[in-house]
PDB file of N, CA and C in Angstrom:
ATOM      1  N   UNK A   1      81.583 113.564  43.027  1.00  0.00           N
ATOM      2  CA  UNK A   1      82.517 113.955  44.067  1.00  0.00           C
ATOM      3  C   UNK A   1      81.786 113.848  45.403  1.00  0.00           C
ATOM      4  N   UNK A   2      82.624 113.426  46.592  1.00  0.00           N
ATOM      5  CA  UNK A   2      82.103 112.997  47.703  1.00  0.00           C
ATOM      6  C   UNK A   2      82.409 113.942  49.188  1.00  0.00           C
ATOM      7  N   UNK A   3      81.558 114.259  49.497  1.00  0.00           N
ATOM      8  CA  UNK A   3      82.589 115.657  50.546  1.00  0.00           C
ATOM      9  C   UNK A   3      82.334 114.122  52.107  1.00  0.00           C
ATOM     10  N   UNK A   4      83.322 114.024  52.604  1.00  0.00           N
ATOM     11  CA  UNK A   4      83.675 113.217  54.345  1.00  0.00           C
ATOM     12  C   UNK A   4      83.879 114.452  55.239  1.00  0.00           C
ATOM     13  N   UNK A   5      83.414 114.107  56.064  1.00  0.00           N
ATOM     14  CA  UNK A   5      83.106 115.606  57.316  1.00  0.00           C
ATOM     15  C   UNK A   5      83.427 114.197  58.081  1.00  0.00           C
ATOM     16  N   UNK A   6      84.132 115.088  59.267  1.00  0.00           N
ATOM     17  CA  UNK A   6      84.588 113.491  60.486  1.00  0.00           C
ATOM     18  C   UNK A   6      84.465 114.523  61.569  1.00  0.00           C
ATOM     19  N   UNK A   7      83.341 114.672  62.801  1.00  0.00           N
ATOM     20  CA  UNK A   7      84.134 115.411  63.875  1.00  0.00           C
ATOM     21  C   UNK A   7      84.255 114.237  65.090  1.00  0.00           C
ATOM     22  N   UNK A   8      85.179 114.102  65.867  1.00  0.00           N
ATOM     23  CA  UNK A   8      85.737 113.296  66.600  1.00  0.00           C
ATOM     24  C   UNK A   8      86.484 114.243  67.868  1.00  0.00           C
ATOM     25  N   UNK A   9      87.343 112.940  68.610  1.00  0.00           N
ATOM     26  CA  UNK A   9      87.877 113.839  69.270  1.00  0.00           C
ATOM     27  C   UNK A   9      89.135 114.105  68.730  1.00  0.00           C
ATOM     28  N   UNK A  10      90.280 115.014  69.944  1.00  0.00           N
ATOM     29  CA  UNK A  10      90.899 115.551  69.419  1.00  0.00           C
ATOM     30  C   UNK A  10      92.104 114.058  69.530  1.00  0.00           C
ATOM     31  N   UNK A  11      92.114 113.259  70.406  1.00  0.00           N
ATOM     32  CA  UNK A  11      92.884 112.175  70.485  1.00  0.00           C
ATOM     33  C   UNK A  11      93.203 111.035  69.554  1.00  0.00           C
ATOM     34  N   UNK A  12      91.715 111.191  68.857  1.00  0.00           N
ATOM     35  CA  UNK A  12      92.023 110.096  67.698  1.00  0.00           C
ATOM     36  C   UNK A  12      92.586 110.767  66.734  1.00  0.00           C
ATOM     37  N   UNK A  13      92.542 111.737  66.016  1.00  0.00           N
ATOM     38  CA  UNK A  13      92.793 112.518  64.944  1.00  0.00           C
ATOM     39  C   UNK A  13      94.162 112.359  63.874  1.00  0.00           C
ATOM     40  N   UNK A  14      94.951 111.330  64.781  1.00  0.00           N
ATOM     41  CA  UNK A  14      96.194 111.179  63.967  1.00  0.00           C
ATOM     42  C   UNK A  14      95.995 109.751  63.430  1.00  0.00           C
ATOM     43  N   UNK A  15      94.840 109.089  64.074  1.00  0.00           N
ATOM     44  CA  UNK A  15      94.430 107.507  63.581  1.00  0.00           C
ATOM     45  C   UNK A  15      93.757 107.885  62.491  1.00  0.00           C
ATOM     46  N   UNK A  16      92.934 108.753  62.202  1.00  0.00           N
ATOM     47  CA  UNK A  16      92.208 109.147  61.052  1.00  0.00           C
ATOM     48  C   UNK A  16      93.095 109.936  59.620  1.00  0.00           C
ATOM     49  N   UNK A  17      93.910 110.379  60.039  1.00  0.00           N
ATOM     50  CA  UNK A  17      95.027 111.229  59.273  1.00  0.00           C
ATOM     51  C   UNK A  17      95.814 110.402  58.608  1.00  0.00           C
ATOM     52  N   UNK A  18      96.222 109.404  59.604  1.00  0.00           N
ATOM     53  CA  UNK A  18      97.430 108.116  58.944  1.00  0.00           C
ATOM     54  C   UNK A  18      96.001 107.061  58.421  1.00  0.00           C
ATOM     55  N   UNK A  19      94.829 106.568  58.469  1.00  0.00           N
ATOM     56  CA  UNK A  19      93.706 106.153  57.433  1.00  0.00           C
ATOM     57  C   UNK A  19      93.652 107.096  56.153  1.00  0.00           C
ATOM     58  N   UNK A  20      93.424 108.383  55.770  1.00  0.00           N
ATOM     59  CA  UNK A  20      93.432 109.026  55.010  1.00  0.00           C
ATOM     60  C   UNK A  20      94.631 109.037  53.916  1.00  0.00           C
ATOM     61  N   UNK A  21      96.422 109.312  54.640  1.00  0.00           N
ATOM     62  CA  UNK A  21      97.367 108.738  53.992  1.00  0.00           C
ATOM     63  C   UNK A  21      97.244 107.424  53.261  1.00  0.00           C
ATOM     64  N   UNK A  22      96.982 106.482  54.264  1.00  0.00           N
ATOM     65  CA  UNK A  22      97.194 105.102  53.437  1.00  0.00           C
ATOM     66  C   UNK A  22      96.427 104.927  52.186  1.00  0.00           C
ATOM     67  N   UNK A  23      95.218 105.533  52.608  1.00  0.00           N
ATOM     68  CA  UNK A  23      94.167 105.662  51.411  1.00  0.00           C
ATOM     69  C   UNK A  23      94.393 106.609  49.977  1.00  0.00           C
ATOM     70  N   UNK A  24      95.699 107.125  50.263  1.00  0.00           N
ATOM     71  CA  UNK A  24      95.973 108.233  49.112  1.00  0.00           C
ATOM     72  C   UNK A  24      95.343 109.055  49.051  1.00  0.00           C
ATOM     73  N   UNK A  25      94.567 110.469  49.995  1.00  0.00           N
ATOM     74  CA  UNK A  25      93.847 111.451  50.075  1.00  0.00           C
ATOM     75  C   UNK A  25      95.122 112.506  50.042  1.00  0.00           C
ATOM     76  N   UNK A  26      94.862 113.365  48.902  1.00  0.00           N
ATOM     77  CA  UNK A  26      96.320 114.287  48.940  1.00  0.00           C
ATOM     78  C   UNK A  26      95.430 115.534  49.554  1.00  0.00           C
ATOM     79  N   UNK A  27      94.786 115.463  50.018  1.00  0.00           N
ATOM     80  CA  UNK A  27      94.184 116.684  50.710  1.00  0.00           C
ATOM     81  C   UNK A  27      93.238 116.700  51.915  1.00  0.00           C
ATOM     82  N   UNK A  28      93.306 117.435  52.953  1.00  0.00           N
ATOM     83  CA  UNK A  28      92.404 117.664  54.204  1.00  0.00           C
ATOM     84  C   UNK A  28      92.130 118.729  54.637  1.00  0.00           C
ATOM     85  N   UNK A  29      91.529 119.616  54.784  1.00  0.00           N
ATOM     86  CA  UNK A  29      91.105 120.622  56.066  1.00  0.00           C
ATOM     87  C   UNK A  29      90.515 120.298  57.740  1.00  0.00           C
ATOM     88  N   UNK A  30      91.489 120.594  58.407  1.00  0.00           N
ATOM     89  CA  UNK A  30      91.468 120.530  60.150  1.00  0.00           C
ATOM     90  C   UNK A  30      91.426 121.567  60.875  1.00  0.00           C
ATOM     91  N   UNK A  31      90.013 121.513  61.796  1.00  0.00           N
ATOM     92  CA  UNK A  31      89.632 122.484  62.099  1.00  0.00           C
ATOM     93  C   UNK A  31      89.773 121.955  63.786  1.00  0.00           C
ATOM     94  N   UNK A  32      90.405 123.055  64.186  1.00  0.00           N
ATOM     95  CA  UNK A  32      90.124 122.523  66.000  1.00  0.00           C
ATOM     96  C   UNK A  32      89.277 123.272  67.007  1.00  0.00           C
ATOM     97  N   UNK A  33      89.352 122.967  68.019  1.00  0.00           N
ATOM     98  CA  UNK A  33      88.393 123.788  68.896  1.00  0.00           C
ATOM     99  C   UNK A  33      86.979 123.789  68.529  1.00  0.00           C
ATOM    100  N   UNK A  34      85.830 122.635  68.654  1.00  0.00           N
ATOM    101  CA  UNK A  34      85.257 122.669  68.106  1.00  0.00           C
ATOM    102  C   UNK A  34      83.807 122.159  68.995  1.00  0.00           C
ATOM    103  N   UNK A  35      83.063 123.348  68.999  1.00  0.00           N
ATOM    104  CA  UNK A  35      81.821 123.417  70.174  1.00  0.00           C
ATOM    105  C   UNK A  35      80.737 122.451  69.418  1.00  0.00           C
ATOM    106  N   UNK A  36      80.406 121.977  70.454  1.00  0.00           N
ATOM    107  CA  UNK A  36      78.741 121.676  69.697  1.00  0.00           C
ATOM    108  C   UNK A  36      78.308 120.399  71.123  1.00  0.00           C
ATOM    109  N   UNK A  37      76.974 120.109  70.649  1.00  0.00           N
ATOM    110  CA  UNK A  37      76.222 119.554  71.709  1.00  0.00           C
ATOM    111  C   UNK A  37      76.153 117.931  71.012  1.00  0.00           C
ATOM    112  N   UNK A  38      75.647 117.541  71.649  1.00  0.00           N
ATOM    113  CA  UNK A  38      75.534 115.639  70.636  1.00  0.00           C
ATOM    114  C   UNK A  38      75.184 114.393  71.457  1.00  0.00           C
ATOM    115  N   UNK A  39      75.063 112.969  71.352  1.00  0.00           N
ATOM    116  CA  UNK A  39      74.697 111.738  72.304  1.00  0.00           C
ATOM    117  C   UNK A  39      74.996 112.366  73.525  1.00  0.00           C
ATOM    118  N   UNK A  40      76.946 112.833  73.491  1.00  0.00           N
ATOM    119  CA  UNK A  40      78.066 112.605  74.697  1.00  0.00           C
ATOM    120  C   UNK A  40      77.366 114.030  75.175  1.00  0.00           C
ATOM    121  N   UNK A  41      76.521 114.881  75.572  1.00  0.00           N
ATOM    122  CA  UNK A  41      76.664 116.362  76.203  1.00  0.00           C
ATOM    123  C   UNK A  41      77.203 117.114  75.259  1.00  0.00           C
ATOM    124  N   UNK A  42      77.256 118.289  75.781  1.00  0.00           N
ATOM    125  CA  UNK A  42      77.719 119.557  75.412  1.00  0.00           C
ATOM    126  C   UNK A  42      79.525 118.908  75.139  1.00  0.00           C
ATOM    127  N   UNK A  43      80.120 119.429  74.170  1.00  0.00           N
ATOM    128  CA  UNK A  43      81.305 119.857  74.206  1.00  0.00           C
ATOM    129  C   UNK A  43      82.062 121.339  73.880  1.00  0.00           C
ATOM    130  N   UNK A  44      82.373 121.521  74.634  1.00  0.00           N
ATOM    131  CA  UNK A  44      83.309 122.876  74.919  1.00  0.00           C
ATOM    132  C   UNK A  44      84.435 122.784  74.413  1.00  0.00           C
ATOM    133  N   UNK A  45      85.261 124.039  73.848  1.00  0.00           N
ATOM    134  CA  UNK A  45      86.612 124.085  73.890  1.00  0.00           C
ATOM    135  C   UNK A  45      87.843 124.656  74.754  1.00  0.00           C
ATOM    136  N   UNK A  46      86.545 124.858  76.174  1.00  0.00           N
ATOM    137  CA  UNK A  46      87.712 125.150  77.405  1.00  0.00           C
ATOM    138  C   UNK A  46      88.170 124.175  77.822  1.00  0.00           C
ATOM    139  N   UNK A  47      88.649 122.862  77.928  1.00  0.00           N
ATOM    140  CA  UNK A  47      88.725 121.957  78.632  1.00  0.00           C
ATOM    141  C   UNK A  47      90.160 122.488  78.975  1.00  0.00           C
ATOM    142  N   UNK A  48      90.871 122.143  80.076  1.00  0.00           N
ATOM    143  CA  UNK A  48      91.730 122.863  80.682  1.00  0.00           C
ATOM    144  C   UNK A  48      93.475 121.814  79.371  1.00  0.00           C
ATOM    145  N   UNK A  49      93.339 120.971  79.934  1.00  0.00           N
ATOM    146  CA  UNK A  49      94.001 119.809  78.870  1.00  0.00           C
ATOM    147  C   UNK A  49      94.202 119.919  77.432  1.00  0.00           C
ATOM    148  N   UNK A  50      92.826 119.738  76.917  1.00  0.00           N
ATOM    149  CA  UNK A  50      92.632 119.758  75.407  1.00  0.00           C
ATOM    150  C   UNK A  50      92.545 118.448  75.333  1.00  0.00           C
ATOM    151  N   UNK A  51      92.487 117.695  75.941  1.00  0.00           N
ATOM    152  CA  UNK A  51      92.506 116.088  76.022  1.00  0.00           C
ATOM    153  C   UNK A  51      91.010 115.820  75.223  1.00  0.00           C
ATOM    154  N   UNK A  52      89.864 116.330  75.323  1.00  0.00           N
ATOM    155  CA  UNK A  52      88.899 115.958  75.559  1.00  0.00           C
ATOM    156  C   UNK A  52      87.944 117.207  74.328  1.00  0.00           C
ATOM    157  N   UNK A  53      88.984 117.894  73.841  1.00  0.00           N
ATOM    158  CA  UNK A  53      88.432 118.845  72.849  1.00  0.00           C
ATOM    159  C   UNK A  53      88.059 117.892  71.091  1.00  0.00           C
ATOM    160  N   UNK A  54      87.140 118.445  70.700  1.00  0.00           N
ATOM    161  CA  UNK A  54      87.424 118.135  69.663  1.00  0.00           C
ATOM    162  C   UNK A  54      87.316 118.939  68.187  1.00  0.00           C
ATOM    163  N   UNK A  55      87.564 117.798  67.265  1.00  0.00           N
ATOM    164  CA  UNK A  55      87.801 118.469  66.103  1.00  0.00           C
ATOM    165  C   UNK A  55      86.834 118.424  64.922  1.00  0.00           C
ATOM    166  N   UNK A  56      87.212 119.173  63.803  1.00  0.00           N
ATOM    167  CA  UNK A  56      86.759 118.770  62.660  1.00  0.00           C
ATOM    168  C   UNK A  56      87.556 118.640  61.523  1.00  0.00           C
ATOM    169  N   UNK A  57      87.356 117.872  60.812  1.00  0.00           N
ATOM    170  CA  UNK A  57      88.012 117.116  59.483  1.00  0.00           C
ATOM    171  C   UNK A  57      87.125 117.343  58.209  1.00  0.00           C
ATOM    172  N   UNK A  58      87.231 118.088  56.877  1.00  0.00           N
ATOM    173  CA  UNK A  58      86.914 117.285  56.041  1.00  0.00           C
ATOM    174  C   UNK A  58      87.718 117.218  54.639  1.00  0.00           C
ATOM    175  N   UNK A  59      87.199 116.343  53.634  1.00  0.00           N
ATOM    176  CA  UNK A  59      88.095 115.995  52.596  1.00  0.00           C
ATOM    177  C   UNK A  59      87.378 115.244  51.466  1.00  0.00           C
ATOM    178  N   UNK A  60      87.647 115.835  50.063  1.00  0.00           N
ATOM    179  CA  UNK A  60      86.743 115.529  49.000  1.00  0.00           C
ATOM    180  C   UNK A  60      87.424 114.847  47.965  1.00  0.00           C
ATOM    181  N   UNK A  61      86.973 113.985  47.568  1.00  0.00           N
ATOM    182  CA  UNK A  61      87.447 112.605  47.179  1.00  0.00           C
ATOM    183  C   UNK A  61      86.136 111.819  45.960  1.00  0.00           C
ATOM    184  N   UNK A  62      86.953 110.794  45.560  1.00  0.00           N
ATOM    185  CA  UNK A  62      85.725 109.693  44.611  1.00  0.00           C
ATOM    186  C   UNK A  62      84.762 108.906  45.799  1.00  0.00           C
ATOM    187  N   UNK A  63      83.770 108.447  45.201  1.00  0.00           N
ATOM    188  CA  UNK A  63      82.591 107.814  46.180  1.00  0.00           C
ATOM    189  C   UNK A  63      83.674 106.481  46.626  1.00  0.00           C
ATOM    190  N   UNK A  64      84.434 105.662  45.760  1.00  0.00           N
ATOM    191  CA  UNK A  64      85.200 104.313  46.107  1.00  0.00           C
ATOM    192  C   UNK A  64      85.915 104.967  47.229  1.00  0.00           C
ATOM    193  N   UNK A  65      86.707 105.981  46.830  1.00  0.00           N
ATOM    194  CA  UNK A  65      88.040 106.514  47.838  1.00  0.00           C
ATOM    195  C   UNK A  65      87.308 106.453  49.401  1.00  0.00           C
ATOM    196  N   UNK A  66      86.015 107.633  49.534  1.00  0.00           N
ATOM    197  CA  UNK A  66      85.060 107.732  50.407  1.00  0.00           C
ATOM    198  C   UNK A  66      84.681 106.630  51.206  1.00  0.00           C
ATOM    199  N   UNK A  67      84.181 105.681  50.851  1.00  0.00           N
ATOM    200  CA  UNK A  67      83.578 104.823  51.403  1.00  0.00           C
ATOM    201  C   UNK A  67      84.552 103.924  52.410  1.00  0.00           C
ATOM    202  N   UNK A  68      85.870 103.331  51.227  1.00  0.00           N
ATOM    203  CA  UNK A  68      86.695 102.913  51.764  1.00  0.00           C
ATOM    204  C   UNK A  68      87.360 103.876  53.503  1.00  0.00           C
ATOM    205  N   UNK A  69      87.377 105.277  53.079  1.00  0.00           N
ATOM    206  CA  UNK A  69      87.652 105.218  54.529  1.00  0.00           C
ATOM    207  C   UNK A  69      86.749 105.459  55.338  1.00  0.00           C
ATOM    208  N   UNK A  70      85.716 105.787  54.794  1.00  0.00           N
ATOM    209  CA  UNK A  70      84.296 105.733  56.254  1.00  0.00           C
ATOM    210  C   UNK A  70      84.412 104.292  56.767  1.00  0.00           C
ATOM    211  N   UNK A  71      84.442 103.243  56.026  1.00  0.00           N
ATOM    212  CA  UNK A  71      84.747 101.939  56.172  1.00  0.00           C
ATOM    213  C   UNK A  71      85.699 101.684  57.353  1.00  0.00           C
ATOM    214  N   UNK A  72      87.097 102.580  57.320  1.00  0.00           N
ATOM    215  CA  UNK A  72      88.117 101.962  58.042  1.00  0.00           C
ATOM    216  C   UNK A  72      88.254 102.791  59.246  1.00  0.00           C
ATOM    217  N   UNK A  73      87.773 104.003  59.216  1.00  0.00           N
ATOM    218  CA  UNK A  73      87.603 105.032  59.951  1.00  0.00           C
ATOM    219  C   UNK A  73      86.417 104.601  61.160  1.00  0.00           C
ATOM    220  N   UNK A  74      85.222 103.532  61.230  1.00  0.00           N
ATOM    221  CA  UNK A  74      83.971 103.449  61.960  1.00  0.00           C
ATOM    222  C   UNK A  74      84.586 103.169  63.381  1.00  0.00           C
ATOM    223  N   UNK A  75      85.626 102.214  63.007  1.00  0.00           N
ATOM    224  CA  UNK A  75      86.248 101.572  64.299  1.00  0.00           C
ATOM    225  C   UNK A  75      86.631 102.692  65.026  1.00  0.00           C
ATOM    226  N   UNK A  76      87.304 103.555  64.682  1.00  0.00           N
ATOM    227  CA  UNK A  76      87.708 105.102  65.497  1.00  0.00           C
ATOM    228  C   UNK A  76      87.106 105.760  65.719  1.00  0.00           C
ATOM    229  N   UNK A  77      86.129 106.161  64.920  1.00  0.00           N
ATOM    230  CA  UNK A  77      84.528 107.123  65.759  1.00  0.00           C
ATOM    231  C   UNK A  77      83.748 106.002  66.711  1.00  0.00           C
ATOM    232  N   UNK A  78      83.610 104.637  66.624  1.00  0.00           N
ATOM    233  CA  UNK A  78      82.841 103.908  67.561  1.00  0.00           C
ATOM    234  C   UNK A  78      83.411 104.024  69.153  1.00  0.00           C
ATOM    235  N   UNK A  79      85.517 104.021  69.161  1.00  0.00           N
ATOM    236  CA  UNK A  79      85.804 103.856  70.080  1.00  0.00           C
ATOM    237  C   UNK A  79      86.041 105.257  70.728  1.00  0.00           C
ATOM    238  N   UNK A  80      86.121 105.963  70.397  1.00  0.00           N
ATOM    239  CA  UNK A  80      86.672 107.868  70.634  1.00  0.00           C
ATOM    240  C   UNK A  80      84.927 108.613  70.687  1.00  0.00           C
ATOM    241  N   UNK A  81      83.888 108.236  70.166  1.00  0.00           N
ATOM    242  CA  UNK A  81      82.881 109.153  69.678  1.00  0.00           C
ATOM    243  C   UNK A  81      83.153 109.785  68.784  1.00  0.00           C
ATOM    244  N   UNK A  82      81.885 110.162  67.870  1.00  0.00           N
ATOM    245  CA  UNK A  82      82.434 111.416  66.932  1.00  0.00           C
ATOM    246  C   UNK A  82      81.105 111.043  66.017  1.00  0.00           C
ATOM    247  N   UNK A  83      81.648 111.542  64.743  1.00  0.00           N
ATOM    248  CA  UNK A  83      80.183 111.729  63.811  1.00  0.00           C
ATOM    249  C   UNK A  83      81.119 111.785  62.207  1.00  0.00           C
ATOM    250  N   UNK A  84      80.589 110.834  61.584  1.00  0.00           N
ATOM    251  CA  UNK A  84      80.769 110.878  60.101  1.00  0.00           C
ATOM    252  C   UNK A  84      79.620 111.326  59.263  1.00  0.00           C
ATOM    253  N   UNK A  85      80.060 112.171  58.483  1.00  0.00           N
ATOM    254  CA  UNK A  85      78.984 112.194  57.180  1.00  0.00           C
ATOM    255  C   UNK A  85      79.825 112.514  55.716  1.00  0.00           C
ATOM    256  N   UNK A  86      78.895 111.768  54.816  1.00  0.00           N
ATOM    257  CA  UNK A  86      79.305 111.436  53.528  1.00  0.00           C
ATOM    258  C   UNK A  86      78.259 112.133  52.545  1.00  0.00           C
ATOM    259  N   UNK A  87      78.504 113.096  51.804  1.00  0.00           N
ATOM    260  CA  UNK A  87      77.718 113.325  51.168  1.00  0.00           C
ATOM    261  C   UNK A  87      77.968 114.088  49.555  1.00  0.00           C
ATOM    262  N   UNK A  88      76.908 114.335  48.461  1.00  0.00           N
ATOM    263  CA  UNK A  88      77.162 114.676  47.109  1.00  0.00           C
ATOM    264  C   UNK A  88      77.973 116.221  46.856  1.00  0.00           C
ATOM    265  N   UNK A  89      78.762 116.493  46.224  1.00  0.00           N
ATOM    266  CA  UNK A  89      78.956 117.762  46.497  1.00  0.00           C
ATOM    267  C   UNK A  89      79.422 118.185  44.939  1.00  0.00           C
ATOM    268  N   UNK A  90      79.275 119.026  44.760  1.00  0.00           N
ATOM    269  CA  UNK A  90      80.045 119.551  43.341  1.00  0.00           C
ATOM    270  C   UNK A  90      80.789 121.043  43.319  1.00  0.00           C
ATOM    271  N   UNK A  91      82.069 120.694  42.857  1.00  0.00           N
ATOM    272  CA  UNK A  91      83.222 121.641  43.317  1.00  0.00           C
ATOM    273  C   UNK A  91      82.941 122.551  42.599  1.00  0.00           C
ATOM    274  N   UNK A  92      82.838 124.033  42.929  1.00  0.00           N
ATOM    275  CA  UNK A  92      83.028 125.172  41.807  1.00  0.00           C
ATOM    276  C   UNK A  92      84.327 125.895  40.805  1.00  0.00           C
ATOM    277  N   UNK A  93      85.034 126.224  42.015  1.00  0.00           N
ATOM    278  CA  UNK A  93      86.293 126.300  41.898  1.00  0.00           C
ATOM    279  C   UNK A  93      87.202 125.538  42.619  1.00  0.00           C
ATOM    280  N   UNK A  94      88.574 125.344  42.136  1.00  0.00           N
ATOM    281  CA  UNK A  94      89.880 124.576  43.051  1.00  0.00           C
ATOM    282  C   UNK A  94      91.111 125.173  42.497  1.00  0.00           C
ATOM    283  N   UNK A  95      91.824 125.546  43.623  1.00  0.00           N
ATOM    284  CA  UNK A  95      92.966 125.865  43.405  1.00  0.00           C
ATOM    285  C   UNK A  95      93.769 125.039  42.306  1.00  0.00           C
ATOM    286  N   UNK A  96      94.492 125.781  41.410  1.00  0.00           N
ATOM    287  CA  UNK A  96      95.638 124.881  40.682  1.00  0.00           C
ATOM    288  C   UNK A  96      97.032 124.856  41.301  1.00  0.00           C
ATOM    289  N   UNK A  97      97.336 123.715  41.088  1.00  0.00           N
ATOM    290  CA  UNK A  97      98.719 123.840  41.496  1.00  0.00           C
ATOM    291  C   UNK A  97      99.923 124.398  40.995  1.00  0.00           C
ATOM    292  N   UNK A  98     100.350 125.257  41.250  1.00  0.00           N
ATOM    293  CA  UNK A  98     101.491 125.705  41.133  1.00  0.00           C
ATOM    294  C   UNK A  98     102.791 125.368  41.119  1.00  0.00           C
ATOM    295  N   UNK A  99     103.594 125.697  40.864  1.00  0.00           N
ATOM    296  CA  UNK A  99     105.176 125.410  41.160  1.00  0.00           C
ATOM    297  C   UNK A  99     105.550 126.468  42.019  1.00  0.00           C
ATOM    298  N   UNK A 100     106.756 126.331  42.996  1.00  0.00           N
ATOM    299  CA  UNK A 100     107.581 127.025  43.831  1.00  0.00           C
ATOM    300  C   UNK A 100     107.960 128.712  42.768  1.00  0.00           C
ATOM    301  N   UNK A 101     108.005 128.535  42.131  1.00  0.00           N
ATOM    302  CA  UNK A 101     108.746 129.289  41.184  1.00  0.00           C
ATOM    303  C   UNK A 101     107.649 130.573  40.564  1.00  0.00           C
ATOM    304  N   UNK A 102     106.001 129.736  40.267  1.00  0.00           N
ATOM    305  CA  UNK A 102     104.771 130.775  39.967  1.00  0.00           C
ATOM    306  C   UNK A 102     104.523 131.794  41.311  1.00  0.00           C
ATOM    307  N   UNK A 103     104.689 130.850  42.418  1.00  0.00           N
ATOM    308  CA  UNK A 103     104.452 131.927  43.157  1.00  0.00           C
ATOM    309  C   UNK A 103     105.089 132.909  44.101  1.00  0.00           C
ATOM    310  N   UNK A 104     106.458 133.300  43.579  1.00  0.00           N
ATOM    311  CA  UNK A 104     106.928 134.711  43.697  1.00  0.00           C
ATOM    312  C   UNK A 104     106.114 135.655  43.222  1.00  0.00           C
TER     313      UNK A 104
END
């Protein structure tokens, strides 16, 4: 199992979301407002806009699934900035899915 961490900005984030769809990823966690320092300076999450804030993404998947979108995804962190990492992970627990109906 492959954990993808993407932080980017907040502008590309729907180019990476609709890559992830096409790719059949039935799952993501999106995290916004997201501080940290890097190449580009400091980033903050006061920016008055939000234009210029960014995010974090990640999502756990097969190494093929993975690659393929670090693959299709480079073009969007090259042109926006941002930071990919790919790495080994092993799940402990995961939610099961339910039906509408278990969880009353």
């Amino acid at each position: 199992m492959k954990k993808l961490e993407i932080v980017t900005n907040k502008s590309s984030i729907e180019r990476i979301i609709e890559i992830l769809n096409k790719t059949q990823i039935s799952g993501y966690s999106l995290f916004e407002h997201v501080k940290g320092m890097g190449e580009r300076g400091l980033m903050m999450d006061d920016e008055l806009t939000g234009a210029f804030e960014n995010v974090y993404l990640f999502t756990l998947c097969d190494e093929q699934k993975a690659m393929e979108i670090a693959e299709k995804i480079m073009p969007v962190i090259e042109k926006y900035g941002g930071l990919c990492i790919l790495s080994d992970v092993s799940v402990i627990k995961k939610a099961e899915k339910k039906s509408p109906e278990t969880l009353k």
